[in-house]
PDB file of N, CA and C in Angstrom:
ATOM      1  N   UNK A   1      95.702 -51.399 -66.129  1.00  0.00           N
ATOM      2  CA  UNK A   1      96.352 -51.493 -64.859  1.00  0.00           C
ATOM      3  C   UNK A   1      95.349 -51.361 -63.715  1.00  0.00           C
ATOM      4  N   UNK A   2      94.639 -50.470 -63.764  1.00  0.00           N
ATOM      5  CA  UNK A   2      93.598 -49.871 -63.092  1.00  0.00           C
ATOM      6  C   UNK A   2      92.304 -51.452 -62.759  1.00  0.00           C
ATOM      7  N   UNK A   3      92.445 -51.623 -64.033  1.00  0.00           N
ATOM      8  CA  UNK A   3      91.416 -53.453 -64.395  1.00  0.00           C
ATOM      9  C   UNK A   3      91.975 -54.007 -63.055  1.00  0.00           C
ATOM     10  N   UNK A   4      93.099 -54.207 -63.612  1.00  0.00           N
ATOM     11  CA  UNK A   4      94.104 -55.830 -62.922  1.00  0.00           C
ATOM     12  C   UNK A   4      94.200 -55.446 -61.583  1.00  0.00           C
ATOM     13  N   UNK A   5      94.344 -54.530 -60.853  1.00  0.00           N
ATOM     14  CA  UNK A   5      94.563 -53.816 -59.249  1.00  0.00           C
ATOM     15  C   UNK A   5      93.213 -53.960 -58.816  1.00  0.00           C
ATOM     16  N   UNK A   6      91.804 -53.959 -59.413  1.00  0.00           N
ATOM     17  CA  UNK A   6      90.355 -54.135 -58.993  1.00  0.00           C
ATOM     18  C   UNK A   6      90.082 -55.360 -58.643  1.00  0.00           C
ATOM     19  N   UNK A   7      90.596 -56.387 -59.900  1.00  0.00           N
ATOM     20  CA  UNK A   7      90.525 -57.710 -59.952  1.00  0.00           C
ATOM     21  C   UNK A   7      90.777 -58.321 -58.817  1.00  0.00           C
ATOM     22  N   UNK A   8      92.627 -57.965 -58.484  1.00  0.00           N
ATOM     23  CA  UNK A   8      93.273 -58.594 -57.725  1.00  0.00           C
ATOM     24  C   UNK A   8      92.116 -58.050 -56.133  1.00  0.00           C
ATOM     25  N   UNK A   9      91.867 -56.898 -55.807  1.00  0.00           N
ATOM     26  CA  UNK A   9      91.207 -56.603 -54.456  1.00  0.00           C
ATOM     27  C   UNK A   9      90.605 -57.368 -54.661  1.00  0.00           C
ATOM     28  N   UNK A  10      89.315 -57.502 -55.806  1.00  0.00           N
ATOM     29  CA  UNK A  10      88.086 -58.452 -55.544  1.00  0.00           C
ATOM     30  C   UNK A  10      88.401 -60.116 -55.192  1.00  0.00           C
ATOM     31  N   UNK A  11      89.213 -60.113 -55.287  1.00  0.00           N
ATOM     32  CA  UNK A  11      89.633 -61.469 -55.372  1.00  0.00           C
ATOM     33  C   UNK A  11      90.160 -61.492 -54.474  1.00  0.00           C
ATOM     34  N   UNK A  12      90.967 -61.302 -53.451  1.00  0.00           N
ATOM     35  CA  UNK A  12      91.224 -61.376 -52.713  1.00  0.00           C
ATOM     36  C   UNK A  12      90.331 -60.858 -51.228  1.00  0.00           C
ATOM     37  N   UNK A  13      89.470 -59.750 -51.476  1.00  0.00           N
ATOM     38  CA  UNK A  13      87.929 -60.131 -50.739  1.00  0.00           C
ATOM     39  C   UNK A  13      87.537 -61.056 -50.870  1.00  0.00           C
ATOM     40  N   UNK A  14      86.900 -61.467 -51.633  1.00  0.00           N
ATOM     41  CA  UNK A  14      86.385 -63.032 -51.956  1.00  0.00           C
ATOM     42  C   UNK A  14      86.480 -63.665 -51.112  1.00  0.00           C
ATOM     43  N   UNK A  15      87.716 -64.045 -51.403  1.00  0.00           N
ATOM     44  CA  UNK A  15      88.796 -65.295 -50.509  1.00  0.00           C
ATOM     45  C   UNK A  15      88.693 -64.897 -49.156  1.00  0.00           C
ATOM     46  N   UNK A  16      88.692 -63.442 -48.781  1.00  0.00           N
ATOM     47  CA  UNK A  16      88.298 -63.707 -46.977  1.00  0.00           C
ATOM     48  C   UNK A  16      87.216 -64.196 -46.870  1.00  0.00           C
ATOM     49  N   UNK A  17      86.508 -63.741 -47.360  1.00  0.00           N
ATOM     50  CA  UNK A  17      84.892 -64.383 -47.668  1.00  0.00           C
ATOM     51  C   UNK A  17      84.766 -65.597 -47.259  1.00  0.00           C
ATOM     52  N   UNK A  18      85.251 -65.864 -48.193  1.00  0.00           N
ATOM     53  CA  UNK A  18      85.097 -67.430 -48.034  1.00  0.00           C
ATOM     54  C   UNK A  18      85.894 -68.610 -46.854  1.00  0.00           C
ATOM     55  N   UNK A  19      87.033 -67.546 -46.752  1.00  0.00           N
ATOM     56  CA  UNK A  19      87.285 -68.373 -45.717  1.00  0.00           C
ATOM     57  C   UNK A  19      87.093 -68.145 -44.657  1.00  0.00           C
ATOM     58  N   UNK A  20      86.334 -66.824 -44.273  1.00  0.00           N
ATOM     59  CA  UNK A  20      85.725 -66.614 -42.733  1.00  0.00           C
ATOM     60  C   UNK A  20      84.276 -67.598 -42.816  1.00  0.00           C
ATOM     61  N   UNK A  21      83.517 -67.726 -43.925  1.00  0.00           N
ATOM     62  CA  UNK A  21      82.246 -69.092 -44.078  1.00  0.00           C
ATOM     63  C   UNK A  21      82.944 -69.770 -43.655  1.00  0.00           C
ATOM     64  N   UNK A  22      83.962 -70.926 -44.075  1.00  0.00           N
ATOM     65  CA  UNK A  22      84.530 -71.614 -43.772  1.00  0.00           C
ATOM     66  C   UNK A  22      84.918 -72.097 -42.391  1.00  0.00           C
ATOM     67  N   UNK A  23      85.438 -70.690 -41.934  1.00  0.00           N
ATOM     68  CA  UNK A  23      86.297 -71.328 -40.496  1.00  0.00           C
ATOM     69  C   UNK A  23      84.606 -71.428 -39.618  1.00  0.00           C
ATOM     70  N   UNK A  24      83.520 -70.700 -39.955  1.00  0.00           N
ATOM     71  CA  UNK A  24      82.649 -70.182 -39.387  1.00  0.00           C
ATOM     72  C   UNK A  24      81.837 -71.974 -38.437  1.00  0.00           C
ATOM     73  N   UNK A  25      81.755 -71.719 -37.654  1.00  0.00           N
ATOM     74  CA  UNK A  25      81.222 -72.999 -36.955  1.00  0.00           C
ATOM     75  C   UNK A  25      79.393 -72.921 -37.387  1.00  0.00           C
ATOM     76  N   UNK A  26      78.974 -74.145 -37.635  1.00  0.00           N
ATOM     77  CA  UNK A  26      77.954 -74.436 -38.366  1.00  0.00           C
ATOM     78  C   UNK A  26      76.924 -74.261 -37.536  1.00  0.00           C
ATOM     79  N   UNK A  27      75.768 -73.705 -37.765  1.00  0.00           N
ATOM     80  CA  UNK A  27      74.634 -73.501 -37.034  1.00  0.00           C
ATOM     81  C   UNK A  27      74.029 -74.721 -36.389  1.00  0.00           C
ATOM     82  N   UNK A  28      73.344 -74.722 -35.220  1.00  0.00           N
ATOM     83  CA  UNK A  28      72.590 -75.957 -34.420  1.00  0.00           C
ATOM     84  C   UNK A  28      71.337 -76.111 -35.473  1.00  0.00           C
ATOM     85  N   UNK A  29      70.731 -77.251 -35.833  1.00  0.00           N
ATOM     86  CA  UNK A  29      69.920 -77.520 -36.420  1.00  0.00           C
ATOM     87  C   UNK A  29      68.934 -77.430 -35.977  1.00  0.00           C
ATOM     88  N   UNK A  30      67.892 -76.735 -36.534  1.00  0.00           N
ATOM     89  CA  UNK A  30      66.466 -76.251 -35.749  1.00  0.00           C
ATOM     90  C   UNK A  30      65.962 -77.332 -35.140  1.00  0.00           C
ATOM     91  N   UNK A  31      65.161 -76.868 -33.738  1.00  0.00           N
ATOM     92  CA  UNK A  31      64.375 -77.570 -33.279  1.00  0.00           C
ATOM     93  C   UNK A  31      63.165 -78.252 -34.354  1.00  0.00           C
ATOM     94  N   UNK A  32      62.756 -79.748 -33.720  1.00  0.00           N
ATOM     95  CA  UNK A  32      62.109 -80.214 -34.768  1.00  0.00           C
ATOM     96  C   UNK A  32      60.375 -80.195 -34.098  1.00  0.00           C
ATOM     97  N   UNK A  33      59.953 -79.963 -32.960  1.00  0.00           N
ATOM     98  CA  UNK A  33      59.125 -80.277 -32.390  1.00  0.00           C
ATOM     99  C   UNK A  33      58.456 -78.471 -31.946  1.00  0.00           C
ATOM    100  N   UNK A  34      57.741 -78.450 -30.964  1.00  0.00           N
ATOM    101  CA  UNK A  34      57.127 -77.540 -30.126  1.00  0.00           C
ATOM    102  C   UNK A  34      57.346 -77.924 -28.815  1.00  0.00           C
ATOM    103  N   UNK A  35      58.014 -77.443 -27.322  1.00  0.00           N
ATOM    104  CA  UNK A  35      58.287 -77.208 -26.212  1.00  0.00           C
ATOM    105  C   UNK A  35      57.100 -77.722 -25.796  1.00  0.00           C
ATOM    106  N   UNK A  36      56.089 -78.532 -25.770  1.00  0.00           N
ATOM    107  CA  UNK A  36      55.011 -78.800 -25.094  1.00  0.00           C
ATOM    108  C   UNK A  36      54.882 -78.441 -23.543  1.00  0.00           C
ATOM    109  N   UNK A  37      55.630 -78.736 -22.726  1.00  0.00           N
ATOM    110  CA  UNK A  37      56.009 -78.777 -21.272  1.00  0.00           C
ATOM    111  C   UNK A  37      56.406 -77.667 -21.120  1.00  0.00           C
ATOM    112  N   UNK A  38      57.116 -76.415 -21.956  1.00  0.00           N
ATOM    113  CA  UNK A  38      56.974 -75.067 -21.806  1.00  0.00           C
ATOM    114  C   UNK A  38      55.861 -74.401 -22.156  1.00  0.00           C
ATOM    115  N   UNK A  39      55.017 -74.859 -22.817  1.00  0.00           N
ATOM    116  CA  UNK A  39      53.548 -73.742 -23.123  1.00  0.00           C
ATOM    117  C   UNK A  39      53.097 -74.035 -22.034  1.00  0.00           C
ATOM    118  N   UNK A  40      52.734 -75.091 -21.631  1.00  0.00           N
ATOM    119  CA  UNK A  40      52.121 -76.004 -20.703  1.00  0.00           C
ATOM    120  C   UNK A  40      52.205 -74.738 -19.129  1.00  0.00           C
ATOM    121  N   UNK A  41      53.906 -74.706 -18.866  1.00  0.00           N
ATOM    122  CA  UNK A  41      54.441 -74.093 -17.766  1.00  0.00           C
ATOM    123  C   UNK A  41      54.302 -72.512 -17.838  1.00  0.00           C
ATOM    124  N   UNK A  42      54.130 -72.008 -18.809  1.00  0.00           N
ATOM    125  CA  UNK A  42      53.659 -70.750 -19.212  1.00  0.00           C
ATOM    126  C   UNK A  42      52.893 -70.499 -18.845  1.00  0.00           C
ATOM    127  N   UNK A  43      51.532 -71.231 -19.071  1.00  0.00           N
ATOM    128  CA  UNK A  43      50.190 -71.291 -19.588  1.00  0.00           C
ATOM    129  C   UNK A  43      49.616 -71.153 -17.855  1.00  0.00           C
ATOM    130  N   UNK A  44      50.422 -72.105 -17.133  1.00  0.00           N
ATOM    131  CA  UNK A  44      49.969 -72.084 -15.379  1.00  0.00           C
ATOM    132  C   UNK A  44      50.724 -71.480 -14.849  1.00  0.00           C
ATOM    133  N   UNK A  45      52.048 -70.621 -14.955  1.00  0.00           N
ATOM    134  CA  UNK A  45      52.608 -69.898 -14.032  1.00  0.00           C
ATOM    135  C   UNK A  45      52.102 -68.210 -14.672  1.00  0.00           C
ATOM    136  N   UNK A  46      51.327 -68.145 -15.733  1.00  0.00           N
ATOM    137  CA  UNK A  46      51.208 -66.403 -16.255  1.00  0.00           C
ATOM    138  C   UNK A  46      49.845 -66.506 -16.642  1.00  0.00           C
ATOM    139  N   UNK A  47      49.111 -67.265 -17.385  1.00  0.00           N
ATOM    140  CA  UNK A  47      48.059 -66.843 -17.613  1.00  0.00           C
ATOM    141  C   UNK A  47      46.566 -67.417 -16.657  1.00  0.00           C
ATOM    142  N   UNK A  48      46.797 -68.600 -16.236  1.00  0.00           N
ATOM    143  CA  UNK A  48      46.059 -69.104 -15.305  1.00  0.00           C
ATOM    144  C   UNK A  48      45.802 -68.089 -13.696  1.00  0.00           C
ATOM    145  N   UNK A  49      46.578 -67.793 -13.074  1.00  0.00           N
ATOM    146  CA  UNK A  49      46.393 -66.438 -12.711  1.00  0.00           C
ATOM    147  C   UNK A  49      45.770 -65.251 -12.581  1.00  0.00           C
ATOM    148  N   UNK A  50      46.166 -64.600 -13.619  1.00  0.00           N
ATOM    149  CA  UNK A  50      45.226 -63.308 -14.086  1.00  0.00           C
ATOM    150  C   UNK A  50      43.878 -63.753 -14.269  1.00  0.00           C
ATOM    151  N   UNK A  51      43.845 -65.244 -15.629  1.00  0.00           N
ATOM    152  CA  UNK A  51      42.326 -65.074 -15.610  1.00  0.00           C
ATOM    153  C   UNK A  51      41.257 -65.580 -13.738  1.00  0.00           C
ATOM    154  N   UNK A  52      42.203 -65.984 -12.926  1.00  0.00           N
ATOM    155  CA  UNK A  52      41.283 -66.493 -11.819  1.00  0.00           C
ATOM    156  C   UNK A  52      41.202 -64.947 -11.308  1.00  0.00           C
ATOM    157  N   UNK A  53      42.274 -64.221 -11.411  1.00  0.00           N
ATOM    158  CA  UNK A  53      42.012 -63.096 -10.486  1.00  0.00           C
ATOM    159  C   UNK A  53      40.656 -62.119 -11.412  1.00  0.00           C
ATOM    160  N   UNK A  54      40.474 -62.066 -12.562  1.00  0.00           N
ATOM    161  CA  UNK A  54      39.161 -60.981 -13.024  1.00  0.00           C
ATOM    162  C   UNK A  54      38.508 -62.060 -13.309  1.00  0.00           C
ATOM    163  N   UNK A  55      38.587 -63.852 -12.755  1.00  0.00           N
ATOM    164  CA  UNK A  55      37.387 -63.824 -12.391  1.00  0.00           C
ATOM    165  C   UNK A  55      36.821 -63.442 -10.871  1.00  0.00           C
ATOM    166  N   UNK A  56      37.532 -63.587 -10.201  1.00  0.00           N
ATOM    167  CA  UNK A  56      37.324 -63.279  -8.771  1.00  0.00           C
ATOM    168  C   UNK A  56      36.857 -61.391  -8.654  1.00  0.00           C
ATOM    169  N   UNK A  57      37.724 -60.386  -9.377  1.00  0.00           N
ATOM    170  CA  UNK A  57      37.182 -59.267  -9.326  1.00  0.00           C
ATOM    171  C   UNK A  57      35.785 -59.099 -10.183  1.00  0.00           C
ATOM    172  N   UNK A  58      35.591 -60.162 -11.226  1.00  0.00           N
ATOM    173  CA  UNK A  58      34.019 -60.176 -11.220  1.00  0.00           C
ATOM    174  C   UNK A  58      32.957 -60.493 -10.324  1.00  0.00           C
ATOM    175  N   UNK A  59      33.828 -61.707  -9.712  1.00  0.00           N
ATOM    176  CA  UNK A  59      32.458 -61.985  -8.618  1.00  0.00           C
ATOM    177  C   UNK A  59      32.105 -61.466  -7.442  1.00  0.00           C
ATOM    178  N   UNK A  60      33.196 -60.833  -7.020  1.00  0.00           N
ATOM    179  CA  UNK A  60      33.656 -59.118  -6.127  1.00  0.00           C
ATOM    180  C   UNK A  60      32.295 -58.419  -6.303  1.00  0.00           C
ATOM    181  N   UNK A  61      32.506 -58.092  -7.807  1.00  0.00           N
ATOM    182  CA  UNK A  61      31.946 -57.340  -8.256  1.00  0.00           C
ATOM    183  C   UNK A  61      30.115 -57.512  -8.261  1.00  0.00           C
ATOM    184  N   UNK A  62      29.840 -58.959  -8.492  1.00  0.00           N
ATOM    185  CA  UNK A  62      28.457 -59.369  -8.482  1.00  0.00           C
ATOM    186  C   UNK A  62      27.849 -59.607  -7.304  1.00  0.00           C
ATOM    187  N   UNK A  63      29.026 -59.474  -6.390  1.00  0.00           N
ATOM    188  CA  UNK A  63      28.748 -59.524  -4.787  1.00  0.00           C
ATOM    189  C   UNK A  63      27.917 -58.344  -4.261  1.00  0.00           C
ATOM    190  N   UNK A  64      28.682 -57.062  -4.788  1.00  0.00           N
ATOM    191  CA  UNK A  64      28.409 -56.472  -3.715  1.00  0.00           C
ATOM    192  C   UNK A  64      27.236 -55.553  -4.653  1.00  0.00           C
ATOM    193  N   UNK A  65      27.201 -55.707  -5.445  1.00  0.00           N
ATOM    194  CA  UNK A  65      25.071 -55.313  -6.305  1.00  0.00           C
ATOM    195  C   UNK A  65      24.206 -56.067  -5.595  1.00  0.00           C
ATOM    196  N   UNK A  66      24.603 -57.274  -5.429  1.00  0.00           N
ATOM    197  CA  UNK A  66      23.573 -58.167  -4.489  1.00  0.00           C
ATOM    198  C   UNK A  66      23.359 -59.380  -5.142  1.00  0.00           C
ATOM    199  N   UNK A  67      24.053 -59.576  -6.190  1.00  0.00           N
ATOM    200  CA  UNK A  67      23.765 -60.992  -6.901  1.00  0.00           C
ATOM    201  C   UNK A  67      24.775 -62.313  -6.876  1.00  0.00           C
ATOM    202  N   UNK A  68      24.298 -62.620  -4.846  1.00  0.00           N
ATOM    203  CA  UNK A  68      24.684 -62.903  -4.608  1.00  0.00           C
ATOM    204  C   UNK A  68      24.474 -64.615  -5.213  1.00  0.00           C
ATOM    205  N   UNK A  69      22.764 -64.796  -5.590  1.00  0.00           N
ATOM    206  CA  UNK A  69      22.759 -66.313  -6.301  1.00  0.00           C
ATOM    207  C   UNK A  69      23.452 -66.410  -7.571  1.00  0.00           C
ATOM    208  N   UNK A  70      23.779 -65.324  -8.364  1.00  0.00           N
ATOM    209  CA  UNK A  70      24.411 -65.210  -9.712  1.00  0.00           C
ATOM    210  C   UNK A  70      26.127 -65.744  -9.470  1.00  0.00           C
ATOM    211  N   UNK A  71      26.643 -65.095  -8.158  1.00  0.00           N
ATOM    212  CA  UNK A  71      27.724 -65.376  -7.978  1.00  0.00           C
ATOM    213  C   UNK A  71      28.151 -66.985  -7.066  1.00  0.00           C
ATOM    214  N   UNK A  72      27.181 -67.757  -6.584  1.00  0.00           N
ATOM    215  CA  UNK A  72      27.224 -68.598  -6.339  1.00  0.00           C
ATOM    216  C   UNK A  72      27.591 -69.637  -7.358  1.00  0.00           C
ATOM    217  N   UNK A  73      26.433 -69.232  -8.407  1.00  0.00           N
ATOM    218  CA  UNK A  73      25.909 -69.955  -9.964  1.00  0.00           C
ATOM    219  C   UNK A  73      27.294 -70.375 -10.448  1.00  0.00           C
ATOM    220  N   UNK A  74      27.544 -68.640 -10.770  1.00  0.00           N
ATOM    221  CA  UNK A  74      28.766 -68.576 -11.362  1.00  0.00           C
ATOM    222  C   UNK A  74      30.686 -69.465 -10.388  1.00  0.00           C
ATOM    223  N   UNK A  75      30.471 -69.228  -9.466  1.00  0.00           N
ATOM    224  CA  UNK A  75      31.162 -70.053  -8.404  1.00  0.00           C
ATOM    225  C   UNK A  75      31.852 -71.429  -8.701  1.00  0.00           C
ATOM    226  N   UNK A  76      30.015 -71.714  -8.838  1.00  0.00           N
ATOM    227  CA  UNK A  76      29.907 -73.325  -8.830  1.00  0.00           C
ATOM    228  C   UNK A  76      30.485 -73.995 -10.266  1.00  0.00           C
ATOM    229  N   UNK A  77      30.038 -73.180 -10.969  1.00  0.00           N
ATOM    230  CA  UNK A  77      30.545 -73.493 -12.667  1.00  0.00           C
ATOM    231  C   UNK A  77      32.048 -73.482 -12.743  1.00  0.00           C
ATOM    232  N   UNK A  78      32.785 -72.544 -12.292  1.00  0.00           N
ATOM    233  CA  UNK A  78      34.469 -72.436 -12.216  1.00  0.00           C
ATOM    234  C   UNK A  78      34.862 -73.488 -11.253  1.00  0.00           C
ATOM    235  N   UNK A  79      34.072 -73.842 -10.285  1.00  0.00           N
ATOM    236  CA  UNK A  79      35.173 -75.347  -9.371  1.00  0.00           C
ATOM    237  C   UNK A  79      34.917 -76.660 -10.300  1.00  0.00           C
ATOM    238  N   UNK A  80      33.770 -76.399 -10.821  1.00  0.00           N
ATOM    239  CA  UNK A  80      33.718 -77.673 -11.795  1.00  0.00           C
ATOM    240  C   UNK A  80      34.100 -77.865 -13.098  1.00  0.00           C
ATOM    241  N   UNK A  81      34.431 -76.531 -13.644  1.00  0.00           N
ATOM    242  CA  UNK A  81      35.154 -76.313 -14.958  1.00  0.00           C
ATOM    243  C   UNK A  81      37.036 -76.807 -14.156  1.00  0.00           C
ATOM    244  N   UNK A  82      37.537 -76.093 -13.005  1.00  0.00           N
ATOM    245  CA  UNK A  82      38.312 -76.614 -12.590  1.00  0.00           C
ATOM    246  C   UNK A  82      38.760 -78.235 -12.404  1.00  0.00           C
ATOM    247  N   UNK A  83      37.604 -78.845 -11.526  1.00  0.00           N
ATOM    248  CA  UNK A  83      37.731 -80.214 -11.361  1.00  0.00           C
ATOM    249  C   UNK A  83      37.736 -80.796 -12.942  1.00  0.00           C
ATOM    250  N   UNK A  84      37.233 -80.465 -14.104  1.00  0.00           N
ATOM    251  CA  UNK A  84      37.312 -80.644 -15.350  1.00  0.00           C
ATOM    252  C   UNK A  84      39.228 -80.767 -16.372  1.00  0.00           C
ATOM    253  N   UNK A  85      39.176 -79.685 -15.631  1.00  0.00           N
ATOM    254  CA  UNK A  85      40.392 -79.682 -16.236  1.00  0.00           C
ATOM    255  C   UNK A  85      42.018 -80.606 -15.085  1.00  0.00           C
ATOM    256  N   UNK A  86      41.213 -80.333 -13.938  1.00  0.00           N
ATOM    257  CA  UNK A  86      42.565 -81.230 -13.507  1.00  0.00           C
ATOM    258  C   UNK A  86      42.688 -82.959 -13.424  1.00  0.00           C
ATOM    259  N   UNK A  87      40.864 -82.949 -13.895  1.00  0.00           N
ATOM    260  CA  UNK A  87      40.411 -84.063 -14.681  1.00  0.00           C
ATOM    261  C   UNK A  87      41.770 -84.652 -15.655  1.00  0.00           C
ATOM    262  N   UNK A  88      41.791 -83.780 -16.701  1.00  0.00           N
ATOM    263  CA  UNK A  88      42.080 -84.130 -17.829  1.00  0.00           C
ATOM    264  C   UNK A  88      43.527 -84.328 -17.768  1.00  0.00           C
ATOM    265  N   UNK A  89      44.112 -83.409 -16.400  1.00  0.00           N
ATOM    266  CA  UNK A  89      45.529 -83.307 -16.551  1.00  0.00           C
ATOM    267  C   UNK A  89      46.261 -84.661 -15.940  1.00  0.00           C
ATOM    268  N   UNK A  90      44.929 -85.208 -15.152  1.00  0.00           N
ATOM    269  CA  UNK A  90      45.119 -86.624 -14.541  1.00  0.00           C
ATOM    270  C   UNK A  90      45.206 -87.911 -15.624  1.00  0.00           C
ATOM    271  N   UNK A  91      44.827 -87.891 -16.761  1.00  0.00           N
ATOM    272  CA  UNK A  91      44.525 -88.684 -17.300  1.00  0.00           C
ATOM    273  C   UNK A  91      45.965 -88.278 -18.785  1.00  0.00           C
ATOM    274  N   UNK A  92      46.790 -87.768 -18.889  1.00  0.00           N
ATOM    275  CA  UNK A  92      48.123 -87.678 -19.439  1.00  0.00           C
ATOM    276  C   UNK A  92      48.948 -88.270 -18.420  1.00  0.00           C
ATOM    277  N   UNK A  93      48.712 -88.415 -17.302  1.00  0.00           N
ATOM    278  CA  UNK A  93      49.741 -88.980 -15.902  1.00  0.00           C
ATOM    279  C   UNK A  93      49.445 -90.919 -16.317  1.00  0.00           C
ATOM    280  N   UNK A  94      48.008 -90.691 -16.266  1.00  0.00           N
ATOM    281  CA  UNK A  94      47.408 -92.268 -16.365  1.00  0.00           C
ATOM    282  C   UNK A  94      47.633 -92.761 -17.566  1.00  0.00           C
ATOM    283  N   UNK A  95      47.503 -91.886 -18.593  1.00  0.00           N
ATOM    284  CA  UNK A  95      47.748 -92.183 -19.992  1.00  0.00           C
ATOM    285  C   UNK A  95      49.179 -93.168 -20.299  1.00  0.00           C
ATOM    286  N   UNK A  96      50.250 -91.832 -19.923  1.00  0.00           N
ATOM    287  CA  UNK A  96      51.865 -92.706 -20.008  1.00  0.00           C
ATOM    288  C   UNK A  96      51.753 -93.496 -19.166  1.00  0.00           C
ATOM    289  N   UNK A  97      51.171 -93.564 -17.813  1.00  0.00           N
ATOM    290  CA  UNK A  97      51.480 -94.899 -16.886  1.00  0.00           C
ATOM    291  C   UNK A  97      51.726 -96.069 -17.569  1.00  0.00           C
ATOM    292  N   UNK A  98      50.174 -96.551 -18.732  1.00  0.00           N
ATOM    293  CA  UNK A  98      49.386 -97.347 -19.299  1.00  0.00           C
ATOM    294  C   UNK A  98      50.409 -97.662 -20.270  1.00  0.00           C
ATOM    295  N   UNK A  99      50.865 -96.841 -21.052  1.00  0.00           N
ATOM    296  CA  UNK A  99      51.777 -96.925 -22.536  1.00  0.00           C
ATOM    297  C   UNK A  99      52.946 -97.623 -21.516  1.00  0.00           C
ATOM    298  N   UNK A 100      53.590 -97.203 -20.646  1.00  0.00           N
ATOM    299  CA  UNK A 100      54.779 -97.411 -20.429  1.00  0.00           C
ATOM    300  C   UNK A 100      54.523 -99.416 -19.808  1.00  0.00           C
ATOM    301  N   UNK A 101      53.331 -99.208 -19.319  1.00  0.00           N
ATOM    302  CA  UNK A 101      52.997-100.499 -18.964  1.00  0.00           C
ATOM    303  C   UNK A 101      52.739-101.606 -19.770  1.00  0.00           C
ATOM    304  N   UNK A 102      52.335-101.208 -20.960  1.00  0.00           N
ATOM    305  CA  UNK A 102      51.988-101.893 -22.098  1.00  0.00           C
ATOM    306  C   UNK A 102      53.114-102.402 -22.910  1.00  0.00           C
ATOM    307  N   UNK A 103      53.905-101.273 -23.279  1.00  0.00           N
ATOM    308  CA  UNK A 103      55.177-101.450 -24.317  1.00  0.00           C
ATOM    309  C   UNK A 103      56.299-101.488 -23.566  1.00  0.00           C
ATOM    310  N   UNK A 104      56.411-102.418 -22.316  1.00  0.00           N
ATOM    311  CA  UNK A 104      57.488-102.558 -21.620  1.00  0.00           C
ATOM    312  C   UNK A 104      57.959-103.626 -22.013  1.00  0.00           C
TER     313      UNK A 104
END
């Protein structure tokens, strides 16, 4: 008796079981890619930043020891590592221009 009264609970758990899976609405299917245009926006609104500011409290810093040609040096290397990179960011603009011009 004791059997058949276990049975019947388990079984009838079960069955909610299964039918709360059931009614349960199906998960969104994972993203298939990487957010490119969010690292991207990350990358220049949080970390681009900080690193200009300790570089700037470095050159603060190389200023006022007196090295002042070191901090020029150094200056000159970051506007052109800059112009480098907005280089590059020009040429993803020119890039799709080209594709879109091509495979139209």
């Amino acid at each position: 008796m004791i059997a058949f009264e276990l049975m019947e609970t388990a079984s009838s758990g079960a069955a909610q079981v299964l039918h709360t899976l059931a009614s349960a609405p199906l998960a969104e299917p994972a993203p298939k890619g990487i957010d490119t245009n969010g690292v991207v926006t990350f990358f220049a609104s949080k970390i681009a930043p900080i690193l200009l500011a300790v570089l700037g409290v470095i050159f603060i810093g190389r200023a006022s020891r007196g090295e002042i040609s070191k901090v020029l040096t150094s200056s000159a290397i970051a506007i052109v590592g800059l112009a480098f990179i907005a280089g590059a960011a020009t040429l993803f603009f020119v890039g799709d221009y080209l594709i879109d011009l091509i495979f139209e």
